[in-house]
PDB file of N, CA and C in Angstrom:
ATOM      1  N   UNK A   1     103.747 114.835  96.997  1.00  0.00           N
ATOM      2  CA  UNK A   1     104.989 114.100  97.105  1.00  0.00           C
ATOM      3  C   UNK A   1     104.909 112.875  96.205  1.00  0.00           C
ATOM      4  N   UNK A   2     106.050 112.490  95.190  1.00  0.00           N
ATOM      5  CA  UNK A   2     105.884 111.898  94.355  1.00  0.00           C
ATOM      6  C   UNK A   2     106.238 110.351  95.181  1.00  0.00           C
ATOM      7  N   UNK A   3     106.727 109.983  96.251  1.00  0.00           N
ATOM      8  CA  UNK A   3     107.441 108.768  96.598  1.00  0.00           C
ATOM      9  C   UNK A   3     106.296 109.043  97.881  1.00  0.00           C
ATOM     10  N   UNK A   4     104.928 108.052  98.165  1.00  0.00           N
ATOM     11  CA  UNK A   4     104.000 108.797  99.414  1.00  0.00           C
ATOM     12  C   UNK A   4     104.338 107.235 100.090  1.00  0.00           C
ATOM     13  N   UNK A   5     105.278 106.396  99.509  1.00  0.00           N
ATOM     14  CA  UNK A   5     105.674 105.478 100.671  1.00  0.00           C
ATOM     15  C   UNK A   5     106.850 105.149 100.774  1.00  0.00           C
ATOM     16  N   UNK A   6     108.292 105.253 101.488  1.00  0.00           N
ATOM     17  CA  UNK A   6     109.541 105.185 101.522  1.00  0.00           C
ATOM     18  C   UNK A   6     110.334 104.598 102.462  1.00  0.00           C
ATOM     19  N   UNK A   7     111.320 103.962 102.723  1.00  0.00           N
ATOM     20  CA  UNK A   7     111.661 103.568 103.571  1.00  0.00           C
ATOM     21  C   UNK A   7     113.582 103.617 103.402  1.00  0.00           C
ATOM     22  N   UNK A   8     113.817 104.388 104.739  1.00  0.00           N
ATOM     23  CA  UNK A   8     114.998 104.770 104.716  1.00  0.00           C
ATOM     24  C   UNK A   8     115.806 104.410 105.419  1.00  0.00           C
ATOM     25  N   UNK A   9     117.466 103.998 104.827  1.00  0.00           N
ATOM     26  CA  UNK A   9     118.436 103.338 105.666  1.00  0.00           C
ATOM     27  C   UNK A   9     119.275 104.053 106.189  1.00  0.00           C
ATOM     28  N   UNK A  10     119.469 104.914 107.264  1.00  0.00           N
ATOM     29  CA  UNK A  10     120.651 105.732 107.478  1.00  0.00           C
ATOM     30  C   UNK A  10     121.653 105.183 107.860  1.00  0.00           C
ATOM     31  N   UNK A  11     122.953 105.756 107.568  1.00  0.00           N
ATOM     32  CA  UNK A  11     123.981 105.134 108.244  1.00  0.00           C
ATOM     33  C   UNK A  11     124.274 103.632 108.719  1.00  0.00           C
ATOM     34  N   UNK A  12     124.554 103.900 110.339  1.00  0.00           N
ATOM     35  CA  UNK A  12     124.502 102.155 110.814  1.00  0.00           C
ATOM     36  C   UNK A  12     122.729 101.892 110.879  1.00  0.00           C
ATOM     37  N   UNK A  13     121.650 102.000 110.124  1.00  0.00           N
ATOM     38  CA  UNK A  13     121.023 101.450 109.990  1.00  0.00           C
ATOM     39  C   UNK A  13     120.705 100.515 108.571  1.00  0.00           C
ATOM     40  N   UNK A  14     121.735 101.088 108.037  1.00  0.00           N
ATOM     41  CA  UNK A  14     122.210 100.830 106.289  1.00  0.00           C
ATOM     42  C   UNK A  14     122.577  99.221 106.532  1.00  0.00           C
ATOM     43  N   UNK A  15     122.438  98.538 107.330  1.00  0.00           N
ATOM     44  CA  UNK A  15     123.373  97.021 107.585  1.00  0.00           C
ATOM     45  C   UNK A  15     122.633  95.833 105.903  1.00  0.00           C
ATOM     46  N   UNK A  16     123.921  94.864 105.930  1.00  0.00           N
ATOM     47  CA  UNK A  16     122.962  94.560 104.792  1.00  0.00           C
ATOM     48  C   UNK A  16     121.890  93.261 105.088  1.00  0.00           C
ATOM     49  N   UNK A  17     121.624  92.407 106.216  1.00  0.00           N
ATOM     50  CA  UNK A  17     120.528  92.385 106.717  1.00  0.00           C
ATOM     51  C   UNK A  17     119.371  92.883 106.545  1.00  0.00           C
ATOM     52  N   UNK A  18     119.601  94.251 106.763  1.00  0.00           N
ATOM     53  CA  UNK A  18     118.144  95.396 106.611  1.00  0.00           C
ATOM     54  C   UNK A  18     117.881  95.850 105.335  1.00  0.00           C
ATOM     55  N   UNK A  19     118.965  95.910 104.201  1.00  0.00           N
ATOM     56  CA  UNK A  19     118.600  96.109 103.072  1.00  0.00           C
ATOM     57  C   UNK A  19     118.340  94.906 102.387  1.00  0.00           C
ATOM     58  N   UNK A  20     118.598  94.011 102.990  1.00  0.00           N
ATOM     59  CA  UNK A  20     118.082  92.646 102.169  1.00  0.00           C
ATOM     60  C   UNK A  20     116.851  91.732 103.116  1.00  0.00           C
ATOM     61  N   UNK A  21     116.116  92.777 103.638  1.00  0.00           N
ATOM     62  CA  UNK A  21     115.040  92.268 104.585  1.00  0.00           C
ATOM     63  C   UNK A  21     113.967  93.717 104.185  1.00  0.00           C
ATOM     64  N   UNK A  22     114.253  94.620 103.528  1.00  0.00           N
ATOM     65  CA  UNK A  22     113.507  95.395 102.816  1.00  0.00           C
ATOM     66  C   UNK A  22     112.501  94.960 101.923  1.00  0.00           C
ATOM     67  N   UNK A  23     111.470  95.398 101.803  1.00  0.00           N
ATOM     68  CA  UNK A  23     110.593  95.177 100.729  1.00  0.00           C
ATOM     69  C   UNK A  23     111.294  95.265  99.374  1.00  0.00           C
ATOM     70  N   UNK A  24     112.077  94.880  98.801  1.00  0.00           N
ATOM     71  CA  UNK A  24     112.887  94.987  97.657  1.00  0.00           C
ATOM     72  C   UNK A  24     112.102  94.812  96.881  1.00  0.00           C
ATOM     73  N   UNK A  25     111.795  93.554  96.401  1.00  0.00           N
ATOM     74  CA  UNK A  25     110.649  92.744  95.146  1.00  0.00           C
ATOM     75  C   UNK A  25     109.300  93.525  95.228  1.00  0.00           C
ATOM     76  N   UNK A  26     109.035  94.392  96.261  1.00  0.00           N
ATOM     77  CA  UNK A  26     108.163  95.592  96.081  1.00  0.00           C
ATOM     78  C   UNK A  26     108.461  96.864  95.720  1.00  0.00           C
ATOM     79  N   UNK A  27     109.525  97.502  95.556  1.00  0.00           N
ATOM     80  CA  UNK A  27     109.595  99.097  95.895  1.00  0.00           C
ATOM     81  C   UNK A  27     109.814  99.236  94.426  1.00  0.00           C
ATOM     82  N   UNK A  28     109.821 100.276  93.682  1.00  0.00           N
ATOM     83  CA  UNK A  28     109.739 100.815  92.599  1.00  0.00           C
ATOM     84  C   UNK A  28     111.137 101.880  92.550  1.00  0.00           C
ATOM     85  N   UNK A  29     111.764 102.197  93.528  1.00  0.00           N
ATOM     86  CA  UNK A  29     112.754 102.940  93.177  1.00  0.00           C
ATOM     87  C   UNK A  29     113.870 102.740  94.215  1.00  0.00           C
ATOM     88  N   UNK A  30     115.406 102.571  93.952  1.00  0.00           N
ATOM     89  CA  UNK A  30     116.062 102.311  94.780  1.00  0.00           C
ATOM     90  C   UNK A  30     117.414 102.930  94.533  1.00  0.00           C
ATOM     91  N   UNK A  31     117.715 103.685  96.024  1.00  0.00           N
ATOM     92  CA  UNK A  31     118.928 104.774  95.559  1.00  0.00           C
ATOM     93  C   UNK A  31     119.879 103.931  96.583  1.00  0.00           C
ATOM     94  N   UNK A  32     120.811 103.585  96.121  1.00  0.00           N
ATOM     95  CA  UNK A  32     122.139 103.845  97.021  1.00  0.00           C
ATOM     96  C   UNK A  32     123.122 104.938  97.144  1.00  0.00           C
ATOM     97  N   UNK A  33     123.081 105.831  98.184  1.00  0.00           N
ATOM     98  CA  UNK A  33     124.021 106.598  98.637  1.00  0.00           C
ATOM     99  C   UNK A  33     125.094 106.162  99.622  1.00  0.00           C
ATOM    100  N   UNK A  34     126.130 105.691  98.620  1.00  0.00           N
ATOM    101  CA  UNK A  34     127.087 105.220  99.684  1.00  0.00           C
ATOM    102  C   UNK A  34     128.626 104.879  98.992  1.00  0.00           C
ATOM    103  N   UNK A  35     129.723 104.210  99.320  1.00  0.00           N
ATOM    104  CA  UNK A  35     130.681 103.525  99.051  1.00  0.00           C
ATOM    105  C   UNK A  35     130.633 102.079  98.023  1.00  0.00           C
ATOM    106  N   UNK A  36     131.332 102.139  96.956  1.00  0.00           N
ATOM    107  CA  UNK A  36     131.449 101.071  96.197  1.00  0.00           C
ATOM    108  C   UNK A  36     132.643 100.908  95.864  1.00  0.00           C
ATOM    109  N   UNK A  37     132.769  99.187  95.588  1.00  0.00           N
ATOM    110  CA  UNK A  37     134.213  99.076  94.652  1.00  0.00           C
ATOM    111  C   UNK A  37     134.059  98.107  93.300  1.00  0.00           C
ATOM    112  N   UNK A  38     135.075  98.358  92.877  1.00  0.00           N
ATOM    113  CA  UNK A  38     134.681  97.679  91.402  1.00  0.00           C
ATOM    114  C   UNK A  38     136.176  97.475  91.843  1.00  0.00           C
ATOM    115  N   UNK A  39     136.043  95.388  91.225  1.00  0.00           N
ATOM    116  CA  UNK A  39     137.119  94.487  90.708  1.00  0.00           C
ATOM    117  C   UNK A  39     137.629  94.327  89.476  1.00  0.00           C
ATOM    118  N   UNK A  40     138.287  94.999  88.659  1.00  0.00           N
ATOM    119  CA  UNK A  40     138.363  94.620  87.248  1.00  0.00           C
ATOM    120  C   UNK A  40     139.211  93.727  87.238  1.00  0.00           C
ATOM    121  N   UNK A  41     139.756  92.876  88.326  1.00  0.00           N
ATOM    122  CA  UNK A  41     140.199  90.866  87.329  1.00  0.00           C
ATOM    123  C   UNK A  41     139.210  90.528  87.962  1.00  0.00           C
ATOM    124  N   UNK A  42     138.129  90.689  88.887  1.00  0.00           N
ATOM    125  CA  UNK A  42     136.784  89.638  88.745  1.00  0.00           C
ATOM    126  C   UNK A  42     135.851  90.388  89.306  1.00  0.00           C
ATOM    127  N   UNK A  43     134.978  90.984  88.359  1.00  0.00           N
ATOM    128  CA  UNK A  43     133.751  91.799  88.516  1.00  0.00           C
ATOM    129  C   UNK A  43     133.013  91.149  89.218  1.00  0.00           C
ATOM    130  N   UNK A  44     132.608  89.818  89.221  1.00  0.00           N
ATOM    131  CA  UNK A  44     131.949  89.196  90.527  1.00  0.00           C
ATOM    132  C   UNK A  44     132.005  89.894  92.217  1.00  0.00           C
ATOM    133  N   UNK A  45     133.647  90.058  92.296  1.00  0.00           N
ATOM    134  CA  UNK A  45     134.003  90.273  93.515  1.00  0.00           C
ATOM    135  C   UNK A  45     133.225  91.590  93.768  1.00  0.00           C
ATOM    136  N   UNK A  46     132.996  92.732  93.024  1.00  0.00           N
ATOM    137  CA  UNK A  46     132.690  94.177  93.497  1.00  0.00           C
ATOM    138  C   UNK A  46     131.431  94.023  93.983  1.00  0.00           C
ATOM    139  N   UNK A  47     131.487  94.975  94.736  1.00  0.00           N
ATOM    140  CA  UNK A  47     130.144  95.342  96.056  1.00  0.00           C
ATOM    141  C   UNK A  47     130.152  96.550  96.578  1.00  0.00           C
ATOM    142  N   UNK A  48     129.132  96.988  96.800  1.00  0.00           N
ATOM    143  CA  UNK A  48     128.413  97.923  97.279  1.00  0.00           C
ATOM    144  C   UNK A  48     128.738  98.023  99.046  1.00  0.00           C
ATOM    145  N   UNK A  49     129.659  98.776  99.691  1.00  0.00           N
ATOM    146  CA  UNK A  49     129.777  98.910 100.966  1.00  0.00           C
ATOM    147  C   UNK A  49     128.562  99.130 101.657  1.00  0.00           C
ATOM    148  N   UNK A  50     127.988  98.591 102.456  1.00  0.00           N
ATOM    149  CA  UNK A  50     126.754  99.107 103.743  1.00  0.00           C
ATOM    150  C   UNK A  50     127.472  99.561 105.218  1.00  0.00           C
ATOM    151  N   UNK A  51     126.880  99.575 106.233  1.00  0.00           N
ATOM    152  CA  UNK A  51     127.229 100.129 106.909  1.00  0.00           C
ATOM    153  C   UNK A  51     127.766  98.947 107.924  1.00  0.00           C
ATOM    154  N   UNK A  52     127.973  99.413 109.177  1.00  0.00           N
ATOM    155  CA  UNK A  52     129.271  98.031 109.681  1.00  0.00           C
ATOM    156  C   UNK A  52     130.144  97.269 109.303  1.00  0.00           C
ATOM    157  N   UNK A  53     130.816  97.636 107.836  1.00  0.00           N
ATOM    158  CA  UNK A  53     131.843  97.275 106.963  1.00  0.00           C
ATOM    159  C   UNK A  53     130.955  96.254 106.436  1.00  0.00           C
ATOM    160  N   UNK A  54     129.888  95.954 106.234  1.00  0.00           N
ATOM    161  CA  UNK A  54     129.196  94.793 105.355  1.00  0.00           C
ATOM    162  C   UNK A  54     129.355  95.344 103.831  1.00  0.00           C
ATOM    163  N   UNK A  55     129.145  94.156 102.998  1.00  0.00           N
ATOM    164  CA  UNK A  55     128.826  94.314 101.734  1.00  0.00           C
ATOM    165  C   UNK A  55     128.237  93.801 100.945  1.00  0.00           C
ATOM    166  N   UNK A  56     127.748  94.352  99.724  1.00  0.00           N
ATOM    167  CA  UNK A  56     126.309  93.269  99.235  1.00  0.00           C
ATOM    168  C   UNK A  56     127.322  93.344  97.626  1.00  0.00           C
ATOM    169  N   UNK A  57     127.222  91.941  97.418  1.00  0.00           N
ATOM    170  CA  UNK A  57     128.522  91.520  96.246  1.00  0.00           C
ATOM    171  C   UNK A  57     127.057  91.368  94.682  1.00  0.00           C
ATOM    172  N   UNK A  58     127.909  91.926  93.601  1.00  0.00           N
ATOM    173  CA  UNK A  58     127.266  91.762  92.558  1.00  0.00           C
ATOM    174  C   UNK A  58     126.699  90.259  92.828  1.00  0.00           C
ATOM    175  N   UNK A  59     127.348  89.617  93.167  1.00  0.00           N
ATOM    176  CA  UNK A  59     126.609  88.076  92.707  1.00  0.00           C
ATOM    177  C   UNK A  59     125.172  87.939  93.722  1.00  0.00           C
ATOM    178  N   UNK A  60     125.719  88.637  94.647  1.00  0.00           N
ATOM    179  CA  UNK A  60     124.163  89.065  95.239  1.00  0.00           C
ATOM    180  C   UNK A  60     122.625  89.777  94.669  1.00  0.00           C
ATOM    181  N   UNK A  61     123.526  90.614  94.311  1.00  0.00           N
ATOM    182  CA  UNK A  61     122.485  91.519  93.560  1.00  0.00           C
ATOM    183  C   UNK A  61     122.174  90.674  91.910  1.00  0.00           C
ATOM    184  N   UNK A  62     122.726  89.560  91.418  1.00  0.00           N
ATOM    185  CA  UNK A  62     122.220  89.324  90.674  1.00  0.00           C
ATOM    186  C   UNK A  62     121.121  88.485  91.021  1.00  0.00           C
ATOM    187  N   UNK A  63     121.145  87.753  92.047  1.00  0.00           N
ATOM    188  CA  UNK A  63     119.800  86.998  92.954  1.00  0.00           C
ATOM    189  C   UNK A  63     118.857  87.640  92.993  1.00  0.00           C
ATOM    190  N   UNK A  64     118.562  89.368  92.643  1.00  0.00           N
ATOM    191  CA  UNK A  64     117.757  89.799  93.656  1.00  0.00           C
ATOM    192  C   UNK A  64     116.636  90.237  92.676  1.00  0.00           C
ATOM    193  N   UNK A  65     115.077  90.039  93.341  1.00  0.00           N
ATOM    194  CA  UNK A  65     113.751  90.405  91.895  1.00  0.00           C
ATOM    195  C   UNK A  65     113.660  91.347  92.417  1.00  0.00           C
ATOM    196  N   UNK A  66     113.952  91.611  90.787  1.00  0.00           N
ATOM    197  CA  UNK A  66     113.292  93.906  90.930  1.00  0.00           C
ATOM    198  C   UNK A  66     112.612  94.024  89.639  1.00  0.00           C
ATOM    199  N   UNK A  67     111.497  93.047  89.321  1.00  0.00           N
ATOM    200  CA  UNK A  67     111.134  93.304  88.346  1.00  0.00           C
ATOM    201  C   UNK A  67     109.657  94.446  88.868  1.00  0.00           C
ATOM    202  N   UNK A  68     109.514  94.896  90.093  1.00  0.00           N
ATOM    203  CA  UNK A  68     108.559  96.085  90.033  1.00  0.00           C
ATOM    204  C   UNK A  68     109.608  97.388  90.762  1.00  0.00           C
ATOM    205  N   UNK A  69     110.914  97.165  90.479  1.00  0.00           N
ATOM    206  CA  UNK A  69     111.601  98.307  90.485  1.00  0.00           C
ATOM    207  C   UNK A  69     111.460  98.990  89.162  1.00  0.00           C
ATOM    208  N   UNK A  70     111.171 100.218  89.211  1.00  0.00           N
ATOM    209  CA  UNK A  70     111.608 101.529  88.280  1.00  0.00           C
ATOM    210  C   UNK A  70     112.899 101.599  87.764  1.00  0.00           C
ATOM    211  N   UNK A  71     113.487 101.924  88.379  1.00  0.00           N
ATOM    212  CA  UNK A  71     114.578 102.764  88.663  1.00  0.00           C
ATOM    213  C   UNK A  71     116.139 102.392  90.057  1.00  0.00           C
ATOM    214  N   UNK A  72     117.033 102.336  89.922  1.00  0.00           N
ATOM    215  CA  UNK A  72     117.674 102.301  90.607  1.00  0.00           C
ATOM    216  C   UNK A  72     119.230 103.159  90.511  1.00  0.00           C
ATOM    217  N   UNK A  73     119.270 103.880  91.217  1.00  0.00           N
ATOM    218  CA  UNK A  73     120.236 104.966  91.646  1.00  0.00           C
ATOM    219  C   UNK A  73     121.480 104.761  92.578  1.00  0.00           C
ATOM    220  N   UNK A  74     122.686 104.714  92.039  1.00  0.00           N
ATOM    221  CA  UNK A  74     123.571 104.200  92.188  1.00  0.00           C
ATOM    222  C   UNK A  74     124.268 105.339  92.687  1.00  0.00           C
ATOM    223  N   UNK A  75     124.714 106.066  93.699  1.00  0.00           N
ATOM    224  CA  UNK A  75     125.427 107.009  93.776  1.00  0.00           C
ATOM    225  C   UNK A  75     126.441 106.476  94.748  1.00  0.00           C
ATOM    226  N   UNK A  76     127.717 106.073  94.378  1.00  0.00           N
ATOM    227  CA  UNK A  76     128.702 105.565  94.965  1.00  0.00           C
ATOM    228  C   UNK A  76     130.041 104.984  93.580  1.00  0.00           C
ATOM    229  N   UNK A  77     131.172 105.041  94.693  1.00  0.00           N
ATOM    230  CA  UNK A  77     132.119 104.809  93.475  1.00  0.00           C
ATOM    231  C   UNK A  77     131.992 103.675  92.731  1.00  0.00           C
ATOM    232  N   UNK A  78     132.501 104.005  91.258  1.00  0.00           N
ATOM    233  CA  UNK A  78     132.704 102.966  89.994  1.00  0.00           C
ATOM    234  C   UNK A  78     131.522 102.250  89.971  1.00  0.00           C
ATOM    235  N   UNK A  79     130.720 102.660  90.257  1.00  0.00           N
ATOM    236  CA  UNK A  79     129.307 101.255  89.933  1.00  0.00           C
ATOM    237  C   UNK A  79     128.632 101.637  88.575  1.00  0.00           C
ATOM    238  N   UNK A  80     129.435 102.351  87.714  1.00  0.00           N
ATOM    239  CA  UNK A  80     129.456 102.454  86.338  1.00  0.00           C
ATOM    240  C   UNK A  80     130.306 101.803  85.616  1.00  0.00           C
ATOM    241  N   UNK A  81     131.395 101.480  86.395  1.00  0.00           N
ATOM    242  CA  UNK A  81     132.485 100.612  85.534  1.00  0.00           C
ATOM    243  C   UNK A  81     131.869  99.276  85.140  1.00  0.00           C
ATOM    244  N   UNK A  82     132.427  98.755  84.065  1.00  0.00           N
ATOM    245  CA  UNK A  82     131.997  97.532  83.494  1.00  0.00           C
ATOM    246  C   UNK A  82     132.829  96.942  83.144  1.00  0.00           C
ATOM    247  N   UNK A  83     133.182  95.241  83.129  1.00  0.00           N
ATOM    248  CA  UNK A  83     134.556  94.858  82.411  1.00  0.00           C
ATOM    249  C   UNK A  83     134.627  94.358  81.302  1.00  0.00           C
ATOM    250  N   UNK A  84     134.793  95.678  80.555  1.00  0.00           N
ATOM    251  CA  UNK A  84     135.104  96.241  79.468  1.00  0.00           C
ATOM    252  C   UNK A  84     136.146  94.430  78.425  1.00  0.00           C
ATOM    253  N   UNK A  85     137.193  93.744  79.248  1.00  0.00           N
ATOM    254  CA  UNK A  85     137.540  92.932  78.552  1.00  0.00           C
ATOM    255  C   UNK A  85     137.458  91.864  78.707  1.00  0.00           C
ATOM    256  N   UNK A  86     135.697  92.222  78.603  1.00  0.00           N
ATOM    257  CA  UNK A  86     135.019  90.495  78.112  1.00  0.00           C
ATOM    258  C   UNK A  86     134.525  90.769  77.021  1.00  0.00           C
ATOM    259  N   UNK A  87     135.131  89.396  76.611  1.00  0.00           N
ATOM    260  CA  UNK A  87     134.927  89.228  75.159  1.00  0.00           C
ATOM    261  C   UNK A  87     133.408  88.865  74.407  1.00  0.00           C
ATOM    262  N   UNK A  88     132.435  88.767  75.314  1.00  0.00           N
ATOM    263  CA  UNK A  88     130.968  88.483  74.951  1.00  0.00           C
ATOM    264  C   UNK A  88     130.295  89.766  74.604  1.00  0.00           C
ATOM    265  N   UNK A  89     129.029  89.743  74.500  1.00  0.00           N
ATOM    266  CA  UNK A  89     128.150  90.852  74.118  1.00  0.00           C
ATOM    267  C   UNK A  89     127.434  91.243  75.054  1.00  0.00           C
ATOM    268  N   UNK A  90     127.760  90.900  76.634  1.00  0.00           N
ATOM    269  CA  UNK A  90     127.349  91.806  77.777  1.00  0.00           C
ATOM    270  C   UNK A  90     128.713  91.825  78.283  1.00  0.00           C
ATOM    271  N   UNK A  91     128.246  92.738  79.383  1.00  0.00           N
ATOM    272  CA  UNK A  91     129.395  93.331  80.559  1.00  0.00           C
ATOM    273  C   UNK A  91     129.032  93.419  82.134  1.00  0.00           C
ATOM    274  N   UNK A  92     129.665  92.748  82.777  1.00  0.00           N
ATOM    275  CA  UNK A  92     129.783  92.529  83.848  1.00  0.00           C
ATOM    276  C   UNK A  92     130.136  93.771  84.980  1.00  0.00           C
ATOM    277  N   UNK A  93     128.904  94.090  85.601  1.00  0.00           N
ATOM    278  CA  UNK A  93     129.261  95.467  86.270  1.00  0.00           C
ATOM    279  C   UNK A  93     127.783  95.649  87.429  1.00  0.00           C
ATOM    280  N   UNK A  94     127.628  96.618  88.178  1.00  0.00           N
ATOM    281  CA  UNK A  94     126.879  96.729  88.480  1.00  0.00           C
ATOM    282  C   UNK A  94     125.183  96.937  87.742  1.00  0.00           C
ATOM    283  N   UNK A  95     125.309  97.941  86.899  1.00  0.00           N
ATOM    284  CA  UNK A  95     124.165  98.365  85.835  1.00  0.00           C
ATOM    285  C   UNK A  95     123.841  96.883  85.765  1.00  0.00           C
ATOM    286  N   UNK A  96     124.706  95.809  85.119  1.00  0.00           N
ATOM    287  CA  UNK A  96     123.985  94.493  84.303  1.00  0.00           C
ATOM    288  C   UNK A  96     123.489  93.878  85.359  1.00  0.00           C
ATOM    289  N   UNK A  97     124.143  93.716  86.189  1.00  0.00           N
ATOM    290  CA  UNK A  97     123.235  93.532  87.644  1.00  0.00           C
ATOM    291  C   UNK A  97     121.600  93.472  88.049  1.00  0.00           C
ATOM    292  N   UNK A  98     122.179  94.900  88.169  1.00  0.00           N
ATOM    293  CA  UNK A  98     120.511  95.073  88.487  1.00  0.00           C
ATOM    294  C   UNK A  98     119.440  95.324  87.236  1.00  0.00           C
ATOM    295  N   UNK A  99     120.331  95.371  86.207  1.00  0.00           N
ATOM    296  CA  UNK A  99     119.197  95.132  85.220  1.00  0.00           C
ATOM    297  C   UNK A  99     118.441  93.797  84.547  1.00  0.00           C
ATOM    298  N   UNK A 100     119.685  92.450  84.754  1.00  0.00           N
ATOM    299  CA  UNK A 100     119.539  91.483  84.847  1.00  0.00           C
ATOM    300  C   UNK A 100     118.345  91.141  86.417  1.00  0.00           C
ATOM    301  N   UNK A 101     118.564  91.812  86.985  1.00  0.00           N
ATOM    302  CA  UNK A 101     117.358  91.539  88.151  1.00  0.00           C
ATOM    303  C   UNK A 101     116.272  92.254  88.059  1.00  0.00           C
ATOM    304  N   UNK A 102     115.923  92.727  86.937  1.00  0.00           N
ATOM    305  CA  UNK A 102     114.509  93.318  87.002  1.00  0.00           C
ATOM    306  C   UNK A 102     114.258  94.786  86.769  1.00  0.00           C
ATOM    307  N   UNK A 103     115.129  95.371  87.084  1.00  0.00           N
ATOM    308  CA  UNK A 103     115.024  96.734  87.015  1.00  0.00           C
ATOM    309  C   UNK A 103     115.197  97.294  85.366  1.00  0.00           C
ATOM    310  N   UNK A 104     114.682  97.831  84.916  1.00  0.00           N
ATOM    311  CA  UNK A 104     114.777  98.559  83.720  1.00  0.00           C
ATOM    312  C   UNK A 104     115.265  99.705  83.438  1.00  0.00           C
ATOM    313  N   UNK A 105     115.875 100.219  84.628  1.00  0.00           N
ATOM    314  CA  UNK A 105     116.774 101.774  84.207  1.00  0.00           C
ATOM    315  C   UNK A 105     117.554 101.973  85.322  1.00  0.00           C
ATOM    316  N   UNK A 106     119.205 101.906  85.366  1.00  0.00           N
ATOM    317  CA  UNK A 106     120.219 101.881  86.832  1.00  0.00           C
ATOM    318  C   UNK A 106     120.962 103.607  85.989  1.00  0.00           C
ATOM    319  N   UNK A 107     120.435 104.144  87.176  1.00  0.00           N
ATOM    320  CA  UNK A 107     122.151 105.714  86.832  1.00  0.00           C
ATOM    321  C   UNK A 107     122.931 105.057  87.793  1.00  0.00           C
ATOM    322  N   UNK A 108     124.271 105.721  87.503  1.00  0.00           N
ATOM    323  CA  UNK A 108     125.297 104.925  88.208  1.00  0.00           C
ATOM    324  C   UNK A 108     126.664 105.765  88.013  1.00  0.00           C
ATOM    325  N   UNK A 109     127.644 105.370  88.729  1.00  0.00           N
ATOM    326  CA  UNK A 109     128.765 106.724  88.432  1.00  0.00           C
ATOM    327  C   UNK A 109     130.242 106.144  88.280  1.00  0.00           C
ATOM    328  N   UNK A 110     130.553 106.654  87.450  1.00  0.00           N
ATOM    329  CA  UNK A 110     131.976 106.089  86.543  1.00  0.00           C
ATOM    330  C   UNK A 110     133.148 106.165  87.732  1.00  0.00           C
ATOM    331  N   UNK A 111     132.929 107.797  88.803  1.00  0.00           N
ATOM    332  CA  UNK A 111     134.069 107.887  89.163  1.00  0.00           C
ATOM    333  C   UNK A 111     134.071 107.572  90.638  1.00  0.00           C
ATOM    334  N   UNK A 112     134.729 108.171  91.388  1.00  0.00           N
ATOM    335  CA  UNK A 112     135.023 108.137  92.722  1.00  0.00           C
ATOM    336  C   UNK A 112     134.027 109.417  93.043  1.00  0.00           C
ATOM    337  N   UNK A 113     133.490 108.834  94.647  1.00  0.00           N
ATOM    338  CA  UNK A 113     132.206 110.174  95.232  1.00  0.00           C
ATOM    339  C   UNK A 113     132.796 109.919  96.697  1.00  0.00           C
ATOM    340  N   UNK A 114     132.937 110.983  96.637  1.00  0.00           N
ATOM    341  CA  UNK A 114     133.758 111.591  98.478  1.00  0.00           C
ATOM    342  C   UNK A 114     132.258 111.154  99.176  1.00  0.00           C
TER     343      UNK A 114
END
């Protein structure tokens, strides 16, 4: 087994408390399976739904050290979108996020996931 230490959030155990009381600044790989939204008049605002209607807001996740994350796996809506009309030479989205926090490689998904 390639992952021989893991730790898993199901459902209402998904709260964001518990994902932000996780070994984060330790784990090497991090999937979200869940609900997202993306703000395109203020990418700040978008977040990642958890469970009990909580949410963990980009500006959160830009706080967060993942510089011994791998990998992070985004499977939830628009957390591929980026806002596209800023006029600088980055983009404001989830990916810059967590790559700005350490992580060196985010998949992530453009569209809507039932």
């Amino acid at each position: 087994e390639y992952f021989k230490e893991k730790e898993i959030l199901k459902q209402d155990a998904a709260t964001k408390s518990a994902v932000m009381t996780t070994s984060l600044e330790s784990c090497s790989c991090l999937h979200f399976s869940c609900h997202a939204e993306f703000v395109p008049d203020d990418p700040t605002q978008s977040v990642i739904k958890l469970a009990q209607k909580q949410k963990l807001s980009l500006a959160e996740i830009f706080g967060l050290n993942l510089e011994k994350c791998r990998l992070v796996v985004l499977a939830a809506c628009e957390t591929g979108i980026v806002d596209f009309g800023n006029r600088t030479d980055s983009y404001t989205g989830f990916p810059a996020a967590f790559l700005f926090s350490g992580a060196p490689s985010v998949i992530s998904s453009l569209w809507a996931v039932d």
